[in-house]
C-alpha atoms as a PDB file:
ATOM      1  CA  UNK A   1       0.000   0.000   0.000  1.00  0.00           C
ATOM      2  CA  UNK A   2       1.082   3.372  -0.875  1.00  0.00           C
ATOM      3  CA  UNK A   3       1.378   5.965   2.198  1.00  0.00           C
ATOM      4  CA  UNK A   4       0.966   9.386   0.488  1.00  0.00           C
ATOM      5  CA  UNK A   5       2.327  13.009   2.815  1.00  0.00           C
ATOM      6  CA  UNK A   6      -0.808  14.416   4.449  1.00  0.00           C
ATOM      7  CA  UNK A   7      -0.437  17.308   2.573  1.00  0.00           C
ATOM      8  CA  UNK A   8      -0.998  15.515  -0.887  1.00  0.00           C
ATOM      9  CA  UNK A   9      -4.455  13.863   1.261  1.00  0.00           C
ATOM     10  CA  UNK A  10      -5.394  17.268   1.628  1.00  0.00           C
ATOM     11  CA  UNK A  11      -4.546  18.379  -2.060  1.00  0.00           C
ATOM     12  CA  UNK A  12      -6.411  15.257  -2.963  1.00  0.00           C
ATOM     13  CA  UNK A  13      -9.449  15.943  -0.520  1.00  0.00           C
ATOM     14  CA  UNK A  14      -9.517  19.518  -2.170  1.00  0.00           C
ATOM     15  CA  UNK A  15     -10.133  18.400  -5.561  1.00  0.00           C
ATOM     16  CA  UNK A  16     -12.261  15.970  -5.203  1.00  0.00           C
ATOM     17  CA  UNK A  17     -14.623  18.710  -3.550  1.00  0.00           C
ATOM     18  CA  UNK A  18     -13.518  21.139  -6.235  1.00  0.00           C
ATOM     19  CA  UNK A  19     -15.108  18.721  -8.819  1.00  0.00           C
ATOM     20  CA  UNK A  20     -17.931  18.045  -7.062  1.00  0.00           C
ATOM     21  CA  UNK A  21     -18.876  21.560  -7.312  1.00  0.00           C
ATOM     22  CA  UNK A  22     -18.178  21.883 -10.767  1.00  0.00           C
ATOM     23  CA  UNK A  23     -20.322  18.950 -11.579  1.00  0.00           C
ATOM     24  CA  UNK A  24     -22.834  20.148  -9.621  1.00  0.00           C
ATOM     25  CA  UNK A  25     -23.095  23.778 -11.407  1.00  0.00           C
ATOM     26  CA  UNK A  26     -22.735  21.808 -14.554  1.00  0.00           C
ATOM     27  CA  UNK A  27     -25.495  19.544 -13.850  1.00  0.00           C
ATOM     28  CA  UNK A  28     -27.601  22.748 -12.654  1.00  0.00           C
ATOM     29  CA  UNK A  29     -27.202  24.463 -15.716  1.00  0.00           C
ATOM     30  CA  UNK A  30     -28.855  22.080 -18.208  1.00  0.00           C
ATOM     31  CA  UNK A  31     -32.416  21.602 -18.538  1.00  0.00           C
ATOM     32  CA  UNK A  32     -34.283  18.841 -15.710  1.00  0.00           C
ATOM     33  CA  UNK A  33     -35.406  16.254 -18.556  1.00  0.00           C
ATOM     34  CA  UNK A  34     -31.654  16.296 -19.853  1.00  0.00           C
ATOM     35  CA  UNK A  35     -30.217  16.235 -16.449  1.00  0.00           C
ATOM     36  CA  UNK A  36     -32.585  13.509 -15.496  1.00  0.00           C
ATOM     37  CA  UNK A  37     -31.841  11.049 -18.861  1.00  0.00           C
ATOM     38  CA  UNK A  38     -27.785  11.901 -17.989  1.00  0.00           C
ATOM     39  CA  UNK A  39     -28.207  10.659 -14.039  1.00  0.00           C
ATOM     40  CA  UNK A  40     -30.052   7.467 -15.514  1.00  0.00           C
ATOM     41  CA  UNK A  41     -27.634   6.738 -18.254  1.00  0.00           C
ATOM     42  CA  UNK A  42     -24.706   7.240 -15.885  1.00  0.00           C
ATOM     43  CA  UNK A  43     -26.288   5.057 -13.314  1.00  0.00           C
ATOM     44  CA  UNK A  44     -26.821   1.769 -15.556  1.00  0.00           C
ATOM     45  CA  UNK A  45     -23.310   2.732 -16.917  1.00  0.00           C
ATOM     46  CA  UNK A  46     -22.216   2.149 -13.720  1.00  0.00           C
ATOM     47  CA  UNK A  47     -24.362  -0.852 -12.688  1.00  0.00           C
ATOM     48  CA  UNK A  48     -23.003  -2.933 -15.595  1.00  0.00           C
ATOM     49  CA  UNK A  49     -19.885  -5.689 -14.598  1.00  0.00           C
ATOM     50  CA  UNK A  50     -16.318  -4.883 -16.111  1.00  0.00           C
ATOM     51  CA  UNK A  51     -16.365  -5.604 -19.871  1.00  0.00           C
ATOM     52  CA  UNK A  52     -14.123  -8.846 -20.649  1.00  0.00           C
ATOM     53  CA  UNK A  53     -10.802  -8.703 -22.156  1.00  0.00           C
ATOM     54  CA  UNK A  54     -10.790  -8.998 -26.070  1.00  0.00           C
ATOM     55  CA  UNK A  55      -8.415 -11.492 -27.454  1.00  0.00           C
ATOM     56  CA  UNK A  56      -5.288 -10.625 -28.687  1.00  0.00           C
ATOM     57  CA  UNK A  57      -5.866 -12.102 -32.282  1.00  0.00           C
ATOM     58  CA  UNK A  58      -8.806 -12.794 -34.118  1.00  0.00           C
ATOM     59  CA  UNK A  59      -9.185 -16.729 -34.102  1.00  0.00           C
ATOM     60  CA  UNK A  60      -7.348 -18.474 -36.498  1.00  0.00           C
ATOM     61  CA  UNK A  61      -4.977 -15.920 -37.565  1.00  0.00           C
ATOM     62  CA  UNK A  62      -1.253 -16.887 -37.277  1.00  0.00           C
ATOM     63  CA  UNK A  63       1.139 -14.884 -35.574  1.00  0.00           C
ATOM     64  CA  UNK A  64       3.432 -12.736 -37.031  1.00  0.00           C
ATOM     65  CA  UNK A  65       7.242 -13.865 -37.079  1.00  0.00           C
ATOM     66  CA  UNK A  66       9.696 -11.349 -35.676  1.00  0.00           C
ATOM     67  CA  UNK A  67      11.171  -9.224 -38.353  1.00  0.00           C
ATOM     68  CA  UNK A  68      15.261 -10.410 -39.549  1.00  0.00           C
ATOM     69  CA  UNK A  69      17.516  -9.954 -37.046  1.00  0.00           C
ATOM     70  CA  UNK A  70      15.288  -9.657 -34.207  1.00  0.00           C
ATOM     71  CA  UNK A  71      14.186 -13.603 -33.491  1.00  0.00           C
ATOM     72  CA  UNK A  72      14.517 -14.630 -29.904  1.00  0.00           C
ATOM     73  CA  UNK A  73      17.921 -15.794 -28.368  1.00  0.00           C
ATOM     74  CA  UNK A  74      17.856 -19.629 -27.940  1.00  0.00           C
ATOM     75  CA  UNK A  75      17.772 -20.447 -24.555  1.00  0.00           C
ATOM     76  CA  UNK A  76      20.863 -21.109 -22.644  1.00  0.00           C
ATOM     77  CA  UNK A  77      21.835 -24.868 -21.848  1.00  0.00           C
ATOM     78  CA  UNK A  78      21.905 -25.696 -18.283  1.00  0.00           C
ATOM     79  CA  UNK A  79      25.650 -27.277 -17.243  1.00  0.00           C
ATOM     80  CA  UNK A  80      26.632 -28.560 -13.769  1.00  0.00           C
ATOM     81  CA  UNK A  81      29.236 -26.664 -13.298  1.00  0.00           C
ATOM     82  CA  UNK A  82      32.158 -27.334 -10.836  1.00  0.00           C
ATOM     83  CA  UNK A  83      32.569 -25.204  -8.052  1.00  0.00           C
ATOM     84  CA  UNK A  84      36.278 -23.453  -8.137  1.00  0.00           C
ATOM     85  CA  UNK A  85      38.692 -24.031  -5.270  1.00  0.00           C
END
């Protein structure tokens, strides 16, 4: 866990109430049936799960080889080495 300085919590603390009131005047200044079909759409935004994660590739497509000169290093061979004395 991150410990932030209490002066940063405050900073933090101060926006957050800063944008707050901002949304709030914004909110205020449009109309009540536009307001009211913007609370509702943000609320089943909201209520939804987490989308899942797309695949990578589209299925069956092959992956593309690395370009010449940059293919993987083979990997190393293990050896038992002997300990110096």
């Amino acid at each position: 866990m991150t410990k932030h300085s209490k002066f940063e919590n405050e900073r933090r603390a101060a926006e957050t109430t800063r944008i707050k009131e901002i949304e709030a005047a914004w909110v205020g200044s449009l109309p009540a049936e536009t307001a009211k079909s913007f609370a509702t759409a943000v609320q089943a935004a909201r209520a939804r799960p987490p989308q899942e994660r797309a695949p990578d590739m589209a299925p069956g497509t092959l992956p593309r080889p690395p370009r010449p000169g940059h293919e993987p290093r083979p990997p190393k061979e293990e050896r038992n080495r002997r300990p110096r004395s």
